[in-house]
C-alpha atoms as a PDB file:
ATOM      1  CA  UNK A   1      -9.962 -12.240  27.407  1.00  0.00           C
ATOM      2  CA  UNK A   2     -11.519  -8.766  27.651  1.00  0.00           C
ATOM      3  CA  UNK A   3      -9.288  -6.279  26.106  1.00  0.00           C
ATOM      4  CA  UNK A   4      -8.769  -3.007  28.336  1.00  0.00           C
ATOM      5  CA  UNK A   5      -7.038   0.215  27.892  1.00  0.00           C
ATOM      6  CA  UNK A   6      -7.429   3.917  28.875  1.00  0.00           C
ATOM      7  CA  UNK A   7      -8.136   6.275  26.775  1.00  0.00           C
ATOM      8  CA  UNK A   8      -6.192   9.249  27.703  1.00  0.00           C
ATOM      9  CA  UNK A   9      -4.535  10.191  30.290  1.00  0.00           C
ATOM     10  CA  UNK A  10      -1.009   8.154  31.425  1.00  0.00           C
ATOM     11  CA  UNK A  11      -1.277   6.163  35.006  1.00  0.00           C
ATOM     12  CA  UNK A  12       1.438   4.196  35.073  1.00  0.00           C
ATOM     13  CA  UNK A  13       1.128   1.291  37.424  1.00  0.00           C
ATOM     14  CA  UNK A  14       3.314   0.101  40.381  1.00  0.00           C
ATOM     15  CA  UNK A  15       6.480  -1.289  40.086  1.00  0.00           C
ATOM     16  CA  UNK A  16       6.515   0.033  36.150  1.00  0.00           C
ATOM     17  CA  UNK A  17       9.196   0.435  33.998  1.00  0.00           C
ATOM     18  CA  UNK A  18       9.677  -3.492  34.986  1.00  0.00           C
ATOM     19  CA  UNK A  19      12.620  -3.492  37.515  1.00  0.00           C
ATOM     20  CA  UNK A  20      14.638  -5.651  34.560  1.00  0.00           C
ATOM     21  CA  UNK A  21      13.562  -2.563  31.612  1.00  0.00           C
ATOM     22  CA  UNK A  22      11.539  -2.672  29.106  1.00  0.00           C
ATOM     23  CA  UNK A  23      12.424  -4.959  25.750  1.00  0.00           C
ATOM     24  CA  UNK A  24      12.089  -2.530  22.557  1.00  0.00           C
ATOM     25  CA  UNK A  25      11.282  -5.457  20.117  1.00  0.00           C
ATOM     26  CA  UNK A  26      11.455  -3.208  17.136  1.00  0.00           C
ATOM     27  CA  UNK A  27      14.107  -0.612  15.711  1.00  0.00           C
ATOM     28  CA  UNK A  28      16.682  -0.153  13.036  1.00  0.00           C
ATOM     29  CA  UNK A  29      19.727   1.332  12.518  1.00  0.00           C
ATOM     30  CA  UNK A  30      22.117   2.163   9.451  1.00  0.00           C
ATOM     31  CA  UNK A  31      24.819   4.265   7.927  1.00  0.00           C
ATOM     32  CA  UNK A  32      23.835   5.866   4.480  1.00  0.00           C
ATOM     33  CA  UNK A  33      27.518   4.762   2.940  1.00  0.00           C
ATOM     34  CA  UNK A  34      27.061   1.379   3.757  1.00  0.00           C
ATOM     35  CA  UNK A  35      24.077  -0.264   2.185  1.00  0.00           C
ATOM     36  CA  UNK A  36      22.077   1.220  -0.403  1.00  0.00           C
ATOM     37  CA  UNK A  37      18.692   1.929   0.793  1.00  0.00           C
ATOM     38  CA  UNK A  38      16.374   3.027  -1.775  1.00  0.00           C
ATOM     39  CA  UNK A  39      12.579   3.347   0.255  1.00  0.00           C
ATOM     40  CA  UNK A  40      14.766   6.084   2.420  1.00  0.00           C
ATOM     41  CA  UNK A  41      14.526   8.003  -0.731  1.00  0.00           C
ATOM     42  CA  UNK A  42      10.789   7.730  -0.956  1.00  0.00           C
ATOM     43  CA  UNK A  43       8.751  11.062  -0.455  1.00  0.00           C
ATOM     44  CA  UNK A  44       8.054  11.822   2.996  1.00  0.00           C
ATOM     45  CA  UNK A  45      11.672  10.046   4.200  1.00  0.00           C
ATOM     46  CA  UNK A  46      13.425  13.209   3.903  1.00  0.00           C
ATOM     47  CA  UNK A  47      14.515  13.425   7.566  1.00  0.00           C
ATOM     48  CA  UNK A  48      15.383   9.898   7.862  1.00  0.00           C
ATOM     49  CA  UNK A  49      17.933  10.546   5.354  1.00  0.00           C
ATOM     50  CA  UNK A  50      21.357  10.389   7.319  1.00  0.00           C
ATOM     51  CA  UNK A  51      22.874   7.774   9.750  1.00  0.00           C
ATOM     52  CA  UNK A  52      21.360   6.513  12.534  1.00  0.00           C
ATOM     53  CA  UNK A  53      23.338   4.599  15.198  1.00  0.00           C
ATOM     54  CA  UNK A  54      23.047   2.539  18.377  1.00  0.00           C
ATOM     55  CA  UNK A  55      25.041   5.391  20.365  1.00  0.00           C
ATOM     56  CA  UNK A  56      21.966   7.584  19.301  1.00  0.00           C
ATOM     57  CA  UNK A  57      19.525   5.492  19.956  1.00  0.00           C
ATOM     58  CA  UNK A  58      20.852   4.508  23.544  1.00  0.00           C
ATOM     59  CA  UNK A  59      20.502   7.450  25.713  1.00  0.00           C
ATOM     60  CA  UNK A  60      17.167   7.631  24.802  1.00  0.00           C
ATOM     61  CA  UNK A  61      16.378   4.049  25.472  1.00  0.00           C
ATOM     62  CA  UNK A  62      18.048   4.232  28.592  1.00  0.00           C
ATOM     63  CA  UNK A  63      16.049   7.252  29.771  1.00  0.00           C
ATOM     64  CA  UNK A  64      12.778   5.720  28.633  1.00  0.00           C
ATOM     65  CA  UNK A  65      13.448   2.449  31.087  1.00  0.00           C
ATOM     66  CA  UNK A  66      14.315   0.642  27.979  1.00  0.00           C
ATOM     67  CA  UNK A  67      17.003  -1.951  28.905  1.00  0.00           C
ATOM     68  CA  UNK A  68      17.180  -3.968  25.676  1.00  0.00           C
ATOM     69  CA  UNK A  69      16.214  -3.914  22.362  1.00  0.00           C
ATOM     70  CA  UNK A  70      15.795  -6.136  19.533  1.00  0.00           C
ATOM     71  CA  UNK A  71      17.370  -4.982  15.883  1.00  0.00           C
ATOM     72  CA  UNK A  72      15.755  -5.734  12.602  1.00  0.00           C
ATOM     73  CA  UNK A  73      16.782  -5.740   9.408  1.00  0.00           C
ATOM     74  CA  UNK A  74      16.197  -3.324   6.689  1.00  0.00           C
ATOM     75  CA  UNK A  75      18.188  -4.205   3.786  1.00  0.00           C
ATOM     76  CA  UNK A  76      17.415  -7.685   1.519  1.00  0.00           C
ATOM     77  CA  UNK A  77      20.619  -8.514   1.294  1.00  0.00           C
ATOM     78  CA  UNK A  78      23.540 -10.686   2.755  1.00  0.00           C
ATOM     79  CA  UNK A  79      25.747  -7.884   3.914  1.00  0.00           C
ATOM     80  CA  UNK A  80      23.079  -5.616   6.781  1.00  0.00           C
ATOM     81  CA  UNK A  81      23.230  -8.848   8.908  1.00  0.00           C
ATOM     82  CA  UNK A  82      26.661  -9.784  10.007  1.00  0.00           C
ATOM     83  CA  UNK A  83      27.317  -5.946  10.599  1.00  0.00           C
ATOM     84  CA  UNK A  84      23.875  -6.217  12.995  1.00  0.00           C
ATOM     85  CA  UNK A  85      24.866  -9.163  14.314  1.00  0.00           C
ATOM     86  CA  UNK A  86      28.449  -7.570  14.800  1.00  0.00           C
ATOM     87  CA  UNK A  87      26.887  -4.984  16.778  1.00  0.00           C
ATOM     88  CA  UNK A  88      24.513  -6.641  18.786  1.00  0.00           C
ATOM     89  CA  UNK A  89      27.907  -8.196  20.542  1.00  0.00           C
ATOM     90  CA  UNK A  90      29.348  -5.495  20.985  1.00  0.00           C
ATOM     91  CA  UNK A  91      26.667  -3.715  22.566  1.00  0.00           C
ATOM     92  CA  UNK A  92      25.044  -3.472  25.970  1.00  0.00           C
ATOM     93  CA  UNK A  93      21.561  -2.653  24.803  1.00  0.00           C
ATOM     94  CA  UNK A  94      20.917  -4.893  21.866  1.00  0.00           C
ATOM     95  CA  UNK A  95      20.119  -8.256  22.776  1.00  0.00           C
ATOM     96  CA  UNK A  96      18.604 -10.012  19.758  1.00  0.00           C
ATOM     97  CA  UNK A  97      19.062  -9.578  15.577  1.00  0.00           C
ATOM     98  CA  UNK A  98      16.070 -10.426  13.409  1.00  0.00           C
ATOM     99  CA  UNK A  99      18.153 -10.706  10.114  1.00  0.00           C
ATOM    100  CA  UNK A 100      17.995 -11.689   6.357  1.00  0.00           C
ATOM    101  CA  UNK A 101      18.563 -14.311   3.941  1.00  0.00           C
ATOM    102  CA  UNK A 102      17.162 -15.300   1.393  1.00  0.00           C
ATOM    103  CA  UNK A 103      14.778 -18.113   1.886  1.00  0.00           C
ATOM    104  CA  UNK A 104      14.127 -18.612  -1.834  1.00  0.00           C
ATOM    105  CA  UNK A 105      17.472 -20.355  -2.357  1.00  0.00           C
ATOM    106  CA  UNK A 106      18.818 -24.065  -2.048  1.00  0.00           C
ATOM    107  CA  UNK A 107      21.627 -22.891   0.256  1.00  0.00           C
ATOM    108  CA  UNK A 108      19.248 -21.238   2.393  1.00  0.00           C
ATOM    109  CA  UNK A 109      20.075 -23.514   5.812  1.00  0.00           C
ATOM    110  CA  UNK A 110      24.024 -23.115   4.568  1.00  0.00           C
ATOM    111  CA  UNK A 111      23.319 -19.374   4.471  1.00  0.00           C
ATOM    112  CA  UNK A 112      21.768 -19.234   7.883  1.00  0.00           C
ATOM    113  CA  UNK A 113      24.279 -21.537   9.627  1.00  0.00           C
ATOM    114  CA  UNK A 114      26.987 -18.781   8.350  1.00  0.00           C
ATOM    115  CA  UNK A 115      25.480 -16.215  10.154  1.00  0.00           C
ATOM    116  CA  UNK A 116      25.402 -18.031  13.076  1.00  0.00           C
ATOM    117  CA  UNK A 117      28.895 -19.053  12.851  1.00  0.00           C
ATOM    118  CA  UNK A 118      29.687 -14.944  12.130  1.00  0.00           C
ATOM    119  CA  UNK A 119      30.714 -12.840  15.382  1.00  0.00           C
ATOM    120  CA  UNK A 120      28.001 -12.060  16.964  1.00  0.00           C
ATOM    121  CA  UNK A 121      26.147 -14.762  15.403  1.00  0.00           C
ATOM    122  CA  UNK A 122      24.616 -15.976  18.868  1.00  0.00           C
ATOM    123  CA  UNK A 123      22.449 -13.194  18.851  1.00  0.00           C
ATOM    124  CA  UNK A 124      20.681 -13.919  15.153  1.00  0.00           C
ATOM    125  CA  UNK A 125      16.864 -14.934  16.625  1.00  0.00           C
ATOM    126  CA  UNK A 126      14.705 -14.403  13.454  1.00  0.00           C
ATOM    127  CA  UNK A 127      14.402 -13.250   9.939  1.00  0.00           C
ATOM    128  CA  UNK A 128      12.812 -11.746   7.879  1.00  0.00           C
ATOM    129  CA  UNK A 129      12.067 -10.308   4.180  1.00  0.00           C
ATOM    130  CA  UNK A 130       9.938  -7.334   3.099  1.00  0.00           C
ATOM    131  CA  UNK A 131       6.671  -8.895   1.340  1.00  0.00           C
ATOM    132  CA  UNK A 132       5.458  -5.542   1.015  1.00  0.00           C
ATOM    133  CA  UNK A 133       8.098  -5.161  -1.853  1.00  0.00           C
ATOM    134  CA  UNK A 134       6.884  -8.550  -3.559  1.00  0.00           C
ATOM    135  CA  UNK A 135       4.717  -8.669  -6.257  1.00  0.00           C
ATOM    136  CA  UNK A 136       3.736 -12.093  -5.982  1.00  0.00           C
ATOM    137  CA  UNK A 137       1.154 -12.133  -2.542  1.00  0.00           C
ATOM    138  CA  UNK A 138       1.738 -15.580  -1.969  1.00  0.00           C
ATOM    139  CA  UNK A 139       5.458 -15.285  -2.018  1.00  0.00           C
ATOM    140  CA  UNK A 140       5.786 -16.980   1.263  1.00  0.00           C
ATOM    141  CA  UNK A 141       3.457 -20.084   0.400  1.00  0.00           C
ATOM    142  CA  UNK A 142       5.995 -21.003  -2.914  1.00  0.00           C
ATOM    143  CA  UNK A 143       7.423 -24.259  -2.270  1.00  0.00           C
ATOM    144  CA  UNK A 144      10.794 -23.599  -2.086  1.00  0.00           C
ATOM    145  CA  UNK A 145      10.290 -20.221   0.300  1.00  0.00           C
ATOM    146  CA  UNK A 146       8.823 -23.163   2.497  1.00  0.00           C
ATOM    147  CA  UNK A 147      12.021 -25.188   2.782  1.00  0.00           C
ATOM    148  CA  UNK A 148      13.650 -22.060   3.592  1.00  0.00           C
ATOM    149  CA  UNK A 149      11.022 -21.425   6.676  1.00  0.00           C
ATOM    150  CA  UNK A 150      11.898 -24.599   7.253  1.00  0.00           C
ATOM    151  CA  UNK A 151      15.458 -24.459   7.535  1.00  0.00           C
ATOM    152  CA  UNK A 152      14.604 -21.431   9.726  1.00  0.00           C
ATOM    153  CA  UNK A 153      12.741 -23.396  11.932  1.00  0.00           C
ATOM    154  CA  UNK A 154      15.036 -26.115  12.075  1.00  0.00           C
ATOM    155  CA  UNK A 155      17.602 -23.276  13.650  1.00  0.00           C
ATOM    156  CA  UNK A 156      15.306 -21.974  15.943  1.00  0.00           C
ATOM    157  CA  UNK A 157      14.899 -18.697  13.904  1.00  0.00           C
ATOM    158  CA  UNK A 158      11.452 -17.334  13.808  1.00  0.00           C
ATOM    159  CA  UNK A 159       9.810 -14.757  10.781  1.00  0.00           C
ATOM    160  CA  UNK A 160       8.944 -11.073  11.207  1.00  0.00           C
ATOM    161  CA  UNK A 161       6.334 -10.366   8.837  1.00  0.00           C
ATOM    162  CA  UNK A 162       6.224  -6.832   7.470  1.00  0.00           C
ATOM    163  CA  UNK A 163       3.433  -6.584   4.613  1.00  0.00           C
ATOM    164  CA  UNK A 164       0.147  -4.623   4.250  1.00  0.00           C
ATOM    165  CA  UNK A 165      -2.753  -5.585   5.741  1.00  0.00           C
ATOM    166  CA  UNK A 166      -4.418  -7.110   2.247  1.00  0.00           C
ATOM    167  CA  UNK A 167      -1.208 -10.072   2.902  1.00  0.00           C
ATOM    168  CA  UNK A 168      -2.674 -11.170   6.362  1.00  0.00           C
ATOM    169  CA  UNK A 169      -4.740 -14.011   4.902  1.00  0.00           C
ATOM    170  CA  UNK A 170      -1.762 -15.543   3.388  1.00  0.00           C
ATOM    171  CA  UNK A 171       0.760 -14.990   6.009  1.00  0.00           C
ATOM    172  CA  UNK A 172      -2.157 -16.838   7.948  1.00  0.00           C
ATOM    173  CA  UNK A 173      -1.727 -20.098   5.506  1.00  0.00           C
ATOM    174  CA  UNK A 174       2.276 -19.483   5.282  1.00  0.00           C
ATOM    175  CA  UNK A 175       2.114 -19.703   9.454  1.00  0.00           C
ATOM    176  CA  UNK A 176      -0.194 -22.893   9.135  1.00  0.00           C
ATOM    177  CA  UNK A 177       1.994 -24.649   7.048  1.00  0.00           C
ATOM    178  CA  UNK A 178       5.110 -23.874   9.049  1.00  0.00           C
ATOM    179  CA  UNK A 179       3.883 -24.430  12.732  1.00  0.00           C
ATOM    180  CA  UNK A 180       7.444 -25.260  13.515  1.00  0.00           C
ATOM    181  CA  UNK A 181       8.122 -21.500  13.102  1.00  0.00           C
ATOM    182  CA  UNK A 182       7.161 -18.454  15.083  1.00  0.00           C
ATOM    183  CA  UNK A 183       5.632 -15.837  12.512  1.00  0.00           C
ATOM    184  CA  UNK A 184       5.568 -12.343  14.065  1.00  0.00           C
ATOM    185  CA  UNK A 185       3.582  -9.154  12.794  1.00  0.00           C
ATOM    186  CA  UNK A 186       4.945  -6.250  12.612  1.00  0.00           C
ATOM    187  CA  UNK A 187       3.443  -2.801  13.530  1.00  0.00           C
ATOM    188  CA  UNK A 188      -0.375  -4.664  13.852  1.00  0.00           C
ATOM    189  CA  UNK A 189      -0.406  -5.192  10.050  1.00  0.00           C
ATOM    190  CA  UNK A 190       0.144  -1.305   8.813  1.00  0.00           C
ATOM    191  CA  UNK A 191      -3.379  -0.768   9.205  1.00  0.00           C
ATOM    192  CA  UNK A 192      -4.681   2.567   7.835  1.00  0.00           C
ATOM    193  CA  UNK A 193      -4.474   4.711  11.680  1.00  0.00           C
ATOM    194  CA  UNK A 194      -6.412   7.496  10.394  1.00  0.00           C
ATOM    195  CA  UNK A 195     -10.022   5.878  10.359  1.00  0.00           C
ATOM    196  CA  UNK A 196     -11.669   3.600  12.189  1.00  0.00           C
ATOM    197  CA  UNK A 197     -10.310  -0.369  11.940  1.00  0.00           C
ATOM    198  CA  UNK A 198     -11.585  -2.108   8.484  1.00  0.00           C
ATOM    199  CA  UNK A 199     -13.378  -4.896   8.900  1.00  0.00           C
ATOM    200  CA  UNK A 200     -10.735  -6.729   6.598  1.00  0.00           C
ATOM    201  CA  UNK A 201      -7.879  -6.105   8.707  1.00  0.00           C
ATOM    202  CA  UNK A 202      -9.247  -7.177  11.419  1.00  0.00           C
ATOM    203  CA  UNK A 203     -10.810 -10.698  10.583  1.00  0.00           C
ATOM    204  CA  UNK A 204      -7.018 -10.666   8.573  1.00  0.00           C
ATOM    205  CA  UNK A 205      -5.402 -10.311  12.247  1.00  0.00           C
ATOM    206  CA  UNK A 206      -7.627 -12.580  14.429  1.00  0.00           C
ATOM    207  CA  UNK A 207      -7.277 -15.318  11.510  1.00  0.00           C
ATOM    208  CA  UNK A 208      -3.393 -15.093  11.734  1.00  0.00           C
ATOM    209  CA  UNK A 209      -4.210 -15.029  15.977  1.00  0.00           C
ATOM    210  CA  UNK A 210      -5.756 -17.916  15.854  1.00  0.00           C
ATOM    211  CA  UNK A 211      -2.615 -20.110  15.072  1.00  0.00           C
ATOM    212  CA  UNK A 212      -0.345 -20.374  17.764  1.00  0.00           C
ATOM    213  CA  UNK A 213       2.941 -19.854  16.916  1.00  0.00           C
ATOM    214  CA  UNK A 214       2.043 -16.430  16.063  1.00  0.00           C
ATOM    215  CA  UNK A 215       2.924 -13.095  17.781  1.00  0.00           C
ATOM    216  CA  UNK A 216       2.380  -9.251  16.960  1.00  0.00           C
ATOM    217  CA  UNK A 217       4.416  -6.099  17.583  1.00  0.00           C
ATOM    218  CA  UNK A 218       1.926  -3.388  19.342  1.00  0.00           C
ATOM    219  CA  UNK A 219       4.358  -0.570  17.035  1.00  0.00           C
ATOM    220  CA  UNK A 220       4.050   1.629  13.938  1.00  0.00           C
ATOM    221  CA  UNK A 221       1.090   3.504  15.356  1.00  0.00           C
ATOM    222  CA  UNK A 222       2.045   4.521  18.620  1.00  0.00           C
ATOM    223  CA  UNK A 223       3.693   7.559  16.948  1.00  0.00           C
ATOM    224  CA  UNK A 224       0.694   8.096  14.596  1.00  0.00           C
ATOM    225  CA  UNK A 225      -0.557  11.529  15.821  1.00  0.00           C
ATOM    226  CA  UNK A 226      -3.987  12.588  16.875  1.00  0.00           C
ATOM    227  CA  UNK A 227      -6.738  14.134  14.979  1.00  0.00           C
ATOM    228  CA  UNK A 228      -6.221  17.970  15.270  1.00  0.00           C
ATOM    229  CA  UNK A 229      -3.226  17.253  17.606  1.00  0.00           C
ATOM    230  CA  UNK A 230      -5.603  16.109  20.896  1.00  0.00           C
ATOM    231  CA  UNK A 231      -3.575  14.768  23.584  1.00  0.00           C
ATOM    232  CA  UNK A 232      -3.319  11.564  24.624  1.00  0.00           C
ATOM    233  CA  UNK A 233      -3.840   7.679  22.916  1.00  0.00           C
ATOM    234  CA  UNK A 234      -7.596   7.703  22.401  1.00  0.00           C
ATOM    235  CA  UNK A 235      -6.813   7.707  18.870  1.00  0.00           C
ATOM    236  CA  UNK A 236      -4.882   4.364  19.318  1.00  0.00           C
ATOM    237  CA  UNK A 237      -7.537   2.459  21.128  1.00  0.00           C
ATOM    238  CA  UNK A 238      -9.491   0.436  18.632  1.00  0.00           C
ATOM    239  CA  UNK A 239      -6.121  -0.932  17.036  1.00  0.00           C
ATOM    240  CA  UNK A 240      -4.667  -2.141  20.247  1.00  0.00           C
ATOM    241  CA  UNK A 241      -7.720  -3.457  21.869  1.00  0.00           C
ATOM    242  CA  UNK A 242      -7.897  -5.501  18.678  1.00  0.00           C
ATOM    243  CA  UNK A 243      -4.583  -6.587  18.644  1.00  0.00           C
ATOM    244  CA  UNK A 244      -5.191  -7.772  22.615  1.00  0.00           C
ATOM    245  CA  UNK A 245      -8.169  -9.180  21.947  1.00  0.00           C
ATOM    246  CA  UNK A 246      -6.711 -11.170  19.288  1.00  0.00           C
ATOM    247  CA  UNK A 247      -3.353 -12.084  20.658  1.00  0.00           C
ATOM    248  CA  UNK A 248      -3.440 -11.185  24.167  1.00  0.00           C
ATOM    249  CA  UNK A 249      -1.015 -10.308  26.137  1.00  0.00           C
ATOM    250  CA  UNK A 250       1.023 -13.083  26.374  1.00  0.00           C
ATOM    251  CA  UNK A 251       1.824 -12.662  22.356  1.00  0.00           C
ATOM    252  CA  UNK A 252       2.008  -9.129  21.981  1.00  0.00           C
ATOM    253  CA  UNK A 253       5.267  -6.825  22.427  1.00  0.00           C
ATOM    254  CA  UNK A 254       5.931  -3.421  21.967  1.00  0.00           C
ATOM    255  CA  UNK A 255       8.317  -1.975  19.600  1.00  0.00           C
ATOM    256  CA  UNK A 256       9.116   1.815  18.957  1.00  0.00           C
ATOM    257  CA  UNK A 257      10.137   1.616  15.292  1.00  0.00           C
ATOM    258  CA  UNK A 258      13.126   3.739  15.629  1.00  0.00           C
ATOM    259  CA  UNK A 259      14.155   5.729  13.555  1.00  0.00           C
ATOM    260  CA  UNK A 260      11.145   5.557  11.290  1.00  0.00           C
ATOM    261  CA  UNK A 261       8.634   6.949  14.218  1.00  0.00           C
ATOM    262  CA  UNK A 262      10.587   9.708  14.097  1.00  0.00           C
ATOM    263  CA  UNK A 263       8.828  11.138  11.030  1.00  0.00           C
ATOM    264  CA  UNK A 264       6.142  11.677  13.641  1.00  0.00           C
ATOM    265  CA  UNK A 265       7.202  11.309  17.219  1.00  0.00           C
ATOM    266  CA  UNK A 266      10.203  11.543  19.973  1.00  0.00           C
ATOM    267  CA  UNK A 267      11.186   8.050  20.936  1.00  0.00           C
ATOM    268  CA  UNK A 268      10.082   8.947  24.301  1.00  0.00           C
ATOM    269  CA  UNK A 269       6.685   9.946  23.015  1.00  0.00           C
ATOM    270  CA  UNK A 270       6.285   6.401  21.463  1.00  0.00           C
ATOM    271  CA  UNK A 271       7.485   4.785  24.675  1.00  0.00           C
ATOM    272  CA  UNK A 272       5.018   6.882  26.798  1.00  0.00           C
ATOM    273  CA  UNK A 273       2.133   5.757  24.313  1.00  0.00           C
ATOM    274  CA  UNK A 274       2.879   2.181  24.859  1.00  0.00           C
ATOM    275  CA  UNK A 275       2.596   2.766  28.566  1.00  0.00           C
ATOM    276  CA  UNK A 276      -0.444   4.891  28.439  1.00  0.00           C
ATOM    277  CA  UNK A 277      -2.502   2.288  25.907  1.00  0.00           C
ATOM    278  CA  UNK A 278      -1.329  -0.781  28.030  1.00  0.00           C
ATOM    279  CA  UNK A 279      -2.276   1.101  31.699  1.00  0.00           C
ATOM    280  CA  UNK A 280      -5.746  -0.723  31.952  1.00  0.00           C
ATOM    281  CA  UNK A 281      -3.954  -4.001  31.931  1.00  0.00           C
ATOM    282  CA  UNK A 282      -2.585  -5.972  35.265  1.00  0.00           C
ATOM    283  CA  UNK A 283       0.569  -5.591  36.045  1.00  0.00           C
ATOM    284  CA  UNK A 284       1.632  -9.444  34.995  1.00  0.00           C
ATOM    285  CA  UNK A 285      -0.040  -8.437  32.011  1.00  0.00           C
ATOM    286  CA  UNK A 286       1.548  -5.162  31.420  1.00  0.00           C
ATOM    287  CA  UNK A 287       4.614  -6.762  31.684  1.00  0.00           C
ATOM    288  CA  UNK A 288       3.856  -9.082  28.975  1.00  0.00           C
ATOM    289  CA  UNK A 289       3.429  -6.882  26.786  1.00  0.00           C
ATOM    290  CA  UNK A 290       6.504  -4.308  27.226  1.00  0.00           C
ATOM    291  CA  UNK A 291       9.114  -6.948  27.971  1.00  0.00           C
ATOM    292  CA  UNK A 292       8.260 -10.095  28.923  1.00  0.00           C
ATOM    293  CA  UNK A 293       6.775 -11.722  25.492  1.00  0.00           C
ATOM    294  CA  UNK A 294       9.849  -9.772  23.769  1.00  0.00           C
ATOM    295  CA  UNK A 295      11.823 -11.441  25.664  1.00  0.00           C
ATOM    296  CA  UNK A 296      10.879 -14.818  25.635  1.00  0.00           C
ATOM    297  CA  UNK A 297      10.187 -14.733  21.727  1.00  0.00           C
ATOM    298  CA  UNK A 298      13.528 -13.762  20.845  1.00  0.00           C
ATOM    299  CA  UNK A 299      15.315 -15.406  24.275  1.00  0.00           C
ATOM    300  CA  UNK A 300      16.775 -12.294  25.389  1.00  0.00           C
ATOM    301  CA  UNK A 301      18.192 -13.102  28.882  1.00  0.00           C
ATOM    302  CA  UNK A 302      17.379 -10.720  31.634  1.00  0.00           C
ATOM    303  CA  UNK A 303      20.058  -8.459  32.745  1.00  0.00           C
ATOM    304  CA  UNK A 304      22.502  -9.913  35.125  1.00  0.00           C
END
């Protein structure tokens, strides 16, 4: 399909936000006693140094016409997901937890049938690991990170992938050799915002497109700002219309990033991007792409 957006200028169309909300298929939350977290300590995370809760995040969600939201993991470790999962049932906004274990080990399908058998546990839809913290760039293609895709798989768990864009190729043979699981892209790859699209990246993303039990997350650059501070998403444009191109809108979600946009951008900034790239689309596609693939990727139930 022809991908379509609109440069500047926000139009939303008819009958948007959806009448069920938008899905938010990306954000994080955490308490700095809790788990230690040592990339918030990184230069440039200065303000994302303190907690940041569900109860914060909600208003804002709510006010966007964001009516559920799915919570990912950010520590690689067994403790971050039972307290997600915990609060994913106690909440009226989160509807899905994309957790961790560790997919290297033996006990991997013990460790993920454990989490589902926590509180909350119903809500555990995917996984995931940070590759972008593994030195080995094949990491996911070892042989016994396989049987743990496997095992996710086998409990209808799929993979977030969160990497840098010189991984794509092999996520892309990881995904082959795993069609059983659902591999999903985070923030388009971090691709490099500030220039125009490298060539790499983007035969990297149409590769991994190409497979179907692939998705991607259209987040991570909607709060990238403009050159010289020019309004609008024109700055956005080649990145998504790649990304639609490639995975249409039938496999591609929006996610805000939460907290970690806010380095650069309001949450309702981010949202308002999303709506503004995604205008030029029909409205069964629009939908697609800020709720309906969210949804049924991670089988979040409409409201009601």
């Amino acid at each position: 399909m022809a991908a379509r957006a609109r440069a500047a200028g926000p139009a939303p169309a008819p009958g948007f936000p959806p009448a069920a909300g938008l899905i938010d298929a990306h954000h994080h939350v955490w308490a700095l006693g809790a788990f230690d977290q040592p990339w918030l300590r990184l230069p440039g995370h200065e303000p994302l140094l303190r907690d940041f809760t569900e109860a914060e995040l909600r208003p804002q969600a709510r006010a966007a016409g964001v009516a559920g939201t799915v919570v990912i993991q950010t520590v690689t470790g067994q403790a971050e997901t039972p307290a997600l999962l915990a609060l994913a049932a106690a909440s009226d906004l989160v509807g899905a937890v994309v957790g961790w274990a560790d997919l290297s080990s033996p006990a991997a399908a013990a460790e993920i049938a454990a989490l589902r058998a926590a509180p909350g546990g119903e809500y555990l839809r995917g996984l995931r690991h940070p590759l972008l913290t593994e030195p080995d760039p094949g990491w996911l293609l070892r042989e016994e990170v396989q049987a743990g895709l496997a095992a996710a798989g086998a409990a209808g768990l799929s993979f977030d992938l969160v990497l840098t864009p010189g991984l794509l190729p092999a996520c892309a043979r990881a995904a082959a050799a795993c069609p059983q699981v659902t591999f999903i892209l985070d923030h388009l790859g971090n691709p490099d915002a500030g220039s125009w699209p490298d060539p790499a990246w983007a035969a990297g993303l149409r590769a991994l497109a190409a497979l179907p039990n692939t998705a991607c997350k259209l987040s991570g650059i909607l709060g990238a700002p403009a050159p010289g501070g020019a309004p609008g998403v024109a700055h956005l444009v080649p990145w998504y219309e790649t990304a639609l191109g490639a995975f249409g809108p039938g496999r591609l979600m929006f996610g805000s990033d939460w907290p970690v946009c806010t380095l650069t951008s309001r949450y309702a900034d981010v949202v308002a991007a999303a709506l503004e790239l995604t205008a030029g689309l029909s409205p069964p596609e629009r939908a697609e792409v800020l709720a309906g693939t969210a949804r049924r990727v991670y089988r979040i139930a409409p409201p009601g």
